[in-house]
C-alpha atoms as a PDB file:
ATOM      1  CA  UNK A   1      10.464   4.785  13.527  1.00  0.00           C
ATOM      2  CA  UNK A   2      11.574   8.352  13.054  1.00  0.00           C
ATOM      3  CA  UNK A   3      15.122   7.105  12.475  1.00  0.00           C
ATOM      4  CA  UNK A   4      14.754   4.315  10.158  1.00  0.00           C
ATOM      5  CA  UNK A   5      12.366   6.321   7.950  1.00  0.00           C
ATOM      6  CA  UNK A   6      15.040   8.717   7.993  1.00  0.00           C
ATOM      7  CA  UNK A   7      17.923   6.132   6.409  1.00  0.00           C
ATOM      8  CA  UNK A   8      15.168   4.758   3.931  1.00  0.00           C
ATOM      9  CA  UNK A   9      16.802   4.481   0.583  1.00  0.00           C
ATOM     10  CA  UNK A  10      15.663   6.764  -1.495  1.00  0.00           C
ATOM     11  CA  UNK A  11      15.131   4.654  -4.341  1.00  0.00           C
ATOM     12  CA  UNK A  12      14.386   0.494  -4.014  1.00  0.00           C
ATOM     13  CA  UNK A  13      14.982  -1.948  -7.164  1.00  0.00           C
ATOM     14  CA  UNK A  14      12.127  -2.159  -9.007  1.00  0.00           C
ATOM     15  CA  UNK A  15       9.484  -4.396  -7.450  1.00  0.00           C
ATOM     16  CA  UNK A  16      10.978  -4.610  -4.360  1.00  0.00           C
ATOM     17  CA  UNK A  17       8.628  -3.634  -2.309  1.00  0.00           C
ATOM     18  CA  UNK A  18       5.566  -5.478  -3.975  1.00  0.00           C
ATOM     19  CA  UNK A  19       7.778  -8.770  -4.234  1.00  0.00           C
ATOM     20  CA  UNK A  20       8.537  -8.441  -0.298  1.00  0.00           C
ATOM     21  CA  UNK A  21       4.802  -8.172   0.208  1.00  0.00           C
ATOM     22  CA  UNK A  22       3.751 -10.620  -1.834  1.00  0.00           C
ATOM     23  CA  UNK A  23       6.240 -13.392   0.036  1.00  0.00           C
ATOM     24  CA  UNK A  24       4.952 -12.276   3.461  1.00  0.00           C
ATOM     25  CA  UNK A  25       1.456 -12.161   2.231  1.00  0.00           C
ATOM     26  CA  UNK A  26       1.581 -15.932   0.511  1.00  0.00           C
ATOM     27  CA  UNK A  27       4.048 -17.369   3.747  1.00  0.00           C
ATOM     28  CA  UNK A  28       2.101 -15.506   6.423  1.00  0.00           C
ATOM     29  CA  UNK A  29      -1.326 -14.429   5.737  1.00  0.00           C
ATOM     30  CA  UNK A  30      -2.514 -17.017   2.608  1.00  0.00           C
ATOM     31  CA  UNK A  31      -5.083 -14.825   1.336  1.00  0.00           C
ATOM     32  CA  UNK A  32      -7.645 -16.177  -1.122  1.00  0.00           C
ATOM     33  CA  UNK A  33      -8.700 -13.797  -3.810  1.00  0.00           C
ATOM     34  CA  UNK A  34     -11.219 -14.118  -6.376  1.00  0.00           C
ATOM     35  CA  UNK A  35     -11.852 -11.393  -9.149  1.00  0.00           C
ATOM     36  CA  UNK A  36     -15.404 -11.026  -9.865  1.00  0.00           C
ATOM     37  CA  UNK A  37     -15.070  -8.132 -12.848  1.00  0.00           C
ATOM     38  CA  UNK A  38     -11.621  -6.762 -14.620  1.00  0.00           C
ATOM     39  CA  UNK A  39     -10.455  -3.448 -13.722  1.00  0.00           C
ATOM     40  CA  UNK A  40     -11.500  -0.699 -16.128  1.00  0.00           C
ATOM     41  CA  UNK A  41      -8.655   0.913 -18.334  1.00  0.00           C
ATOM     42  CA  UNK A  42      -9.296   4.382 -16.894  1.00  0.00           C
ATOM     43  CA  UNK A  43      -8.874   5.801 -13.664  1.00  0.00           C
ATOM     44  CA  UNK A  44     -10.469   3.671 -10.694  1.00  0.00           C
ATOM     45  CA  UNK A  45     -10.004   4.625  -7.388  1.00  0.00           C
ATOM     46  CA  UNK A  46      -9.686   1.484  -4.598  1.00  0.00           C
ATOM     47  CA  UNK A  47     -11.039   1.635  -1.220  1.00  0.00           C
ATOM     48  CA  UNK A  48     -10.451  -0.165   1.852  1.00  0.00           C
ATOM     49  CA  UNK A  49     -11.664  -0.145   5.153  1.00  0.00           C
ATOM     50  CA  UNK A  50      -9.352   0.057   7.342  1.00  0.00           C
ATOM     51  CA  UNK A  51     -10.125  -2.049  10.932  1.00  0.00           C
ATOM     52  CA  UNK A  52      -7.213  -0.899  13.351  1.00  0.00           C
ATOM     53  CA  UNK A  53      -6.256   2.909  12.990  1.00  0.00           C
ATOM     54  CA  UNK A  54      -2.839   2.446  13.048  1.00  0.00           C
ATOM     55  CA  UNK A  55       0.601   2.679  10.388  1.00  0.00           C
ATOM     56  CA  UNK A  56       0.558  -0.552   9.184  1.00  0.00           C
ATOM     57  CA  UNK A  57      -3.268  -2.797   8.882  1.00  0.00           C
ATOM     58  CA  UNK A  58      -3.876  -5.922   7.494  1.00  0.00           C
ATOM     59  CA  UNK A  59      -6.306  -4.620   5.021  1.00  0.00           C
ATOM     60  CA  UNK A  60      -3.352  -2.863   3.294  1.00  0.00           C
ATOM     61  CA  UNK A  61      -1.876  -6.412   2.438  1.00  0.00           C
ATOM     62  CA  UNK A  62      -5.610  -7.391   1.348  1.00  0.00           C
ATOM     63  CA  UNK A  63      -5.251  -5.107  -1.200  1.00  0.00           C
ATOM     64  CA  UNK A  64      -2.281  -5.712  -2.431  1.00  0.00           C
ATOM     65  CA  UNK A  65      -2.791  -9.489  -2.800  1.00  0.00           C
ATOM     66  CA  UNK A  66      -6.131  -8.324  -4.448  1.00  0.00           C
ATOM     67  CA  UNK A  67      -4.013  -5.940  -6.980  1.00  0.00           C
ATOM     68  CA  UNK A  68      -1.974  -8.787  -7.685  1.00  0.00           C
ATOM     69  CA  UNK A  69      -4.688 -11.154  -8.050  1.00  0.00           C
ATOM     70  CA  UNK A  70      -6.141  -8.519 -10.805  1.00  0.00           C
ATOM     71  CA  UNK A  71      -3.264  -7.971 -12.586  1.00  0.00           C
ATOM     72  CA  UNK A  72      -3.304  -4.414 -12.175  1.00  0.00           C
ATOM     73  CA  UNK A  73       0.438  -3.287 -13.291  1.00  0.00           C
ATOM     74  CA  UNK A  74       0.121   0.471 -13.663  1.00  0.00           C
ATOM     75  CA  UNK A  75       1.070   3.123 -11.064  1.00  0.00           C
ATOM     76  CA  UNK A  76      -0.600   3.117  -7.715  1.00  0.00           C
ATOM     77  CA  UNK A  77      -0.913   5.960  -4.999  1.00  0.00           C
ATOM     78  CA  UNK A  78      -1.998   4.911  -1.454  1.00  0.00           C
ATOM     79  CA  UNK A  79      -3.678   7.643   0.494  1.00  0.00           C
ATOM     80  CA  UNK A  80      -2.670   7.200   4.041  1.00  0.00           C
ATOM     81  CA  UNK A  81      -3.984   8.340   6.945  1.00  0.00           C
ATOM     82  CA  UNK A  82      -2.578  11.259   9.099  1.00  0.00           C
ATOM     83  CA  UNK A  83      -1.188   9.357  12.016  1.00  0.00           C
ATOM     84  CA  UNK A  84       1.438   8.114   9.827  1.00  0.00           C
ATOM     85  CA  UNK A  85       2.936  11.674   9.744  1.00  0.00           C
ATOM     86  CA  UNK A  86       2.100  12.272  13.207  1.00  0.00           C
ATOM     87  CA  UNK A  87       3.958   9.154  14.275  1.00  0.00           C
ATOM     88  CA  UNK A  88       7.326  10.302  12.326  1.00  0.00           C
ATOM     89  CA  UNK A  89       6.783   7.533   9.922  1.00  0.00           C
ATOM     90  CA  UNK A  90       5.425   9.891   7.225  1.00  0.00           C
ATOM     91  CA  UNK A  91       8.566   9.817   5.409  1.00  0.00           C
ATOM     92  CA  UNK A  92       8.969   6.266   4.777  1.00  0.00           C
ATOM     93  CA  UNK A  93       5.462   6.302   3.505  1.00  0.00           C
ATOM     94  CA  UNK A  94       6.518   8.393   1.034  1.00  0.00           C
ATOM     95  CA  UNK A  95       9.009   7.032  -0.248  1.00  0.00           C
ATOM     96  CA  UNK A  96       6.944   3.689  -0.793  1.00  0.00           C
ATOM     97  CA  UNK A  97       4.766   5.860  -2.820  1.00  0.00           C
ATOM     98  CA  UNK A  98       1.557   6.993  -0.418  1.00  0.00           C
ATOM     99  CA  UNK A  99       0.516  10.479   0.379  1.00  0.00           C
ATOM    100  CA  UNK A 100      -1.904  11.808   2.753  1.00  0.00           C
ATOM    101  CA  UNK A 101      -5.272  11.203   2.399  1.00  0.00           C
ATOM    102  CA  UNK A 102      -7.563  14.189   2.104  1.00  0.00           C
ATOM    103  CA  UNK A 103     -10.376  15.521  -0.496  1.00  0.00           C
ATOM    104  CA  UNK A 104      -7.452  17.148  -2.112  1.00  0.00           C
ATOM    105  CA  UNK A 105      -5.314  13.785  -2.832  1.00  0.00           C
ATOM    106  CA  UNK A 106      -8.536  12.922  -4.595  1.00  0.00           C
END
């Protein structure tokens, strides 16, 4: 992991990485969404549970089908959790935009 995080591009086309989830997501995983209330204008902070402790979890897809399903376009920062970073693959997570999560990425 430590080496492919290190050869990560350092910039992606735009929507790469949302269009590559989304065609896993729909081919693999066929999650149903339903919207029960729009997403306020302001700031809104998502949660998700999180079932398996490790780098990559299924709920992490659920939310970005959800997202989708919302039409939320504006910037979004994932706070991830430490083992990401203590697994060398804190890098890569970076780069696809999350950060650690603490009080103080809050």
């Amino acid at each position: 992991m430590v080496a492919f995080a290190n050869h990560w591009p350092e910039t992606a086309p735009p929507g790469w990485l949302a269009s590559t989830i989304q065609t896993y997501l729909r081919v693999y995983h066929r999650h149903e969404v339903r919207i029960d209330a729009a997403v306020p204008d302001r700031p809104v902070m998502f949660v998700c549970n999180h079932g398996f402790g490790g780098v990559i979890d299924l709920n992490v897809g659920a939310f970005v089908a959800a997202r989708q399903a919302a039409g939320v376009t504006r910037p979004t920062t994932a706070m991830v959790h430490q083992i990401a970073w203590t697994l060398g693959a804190g890098p890569l997570v970076e780069r696809l935009g999350g950060t650690p999560g603490s009080r103080s990425s809050c």
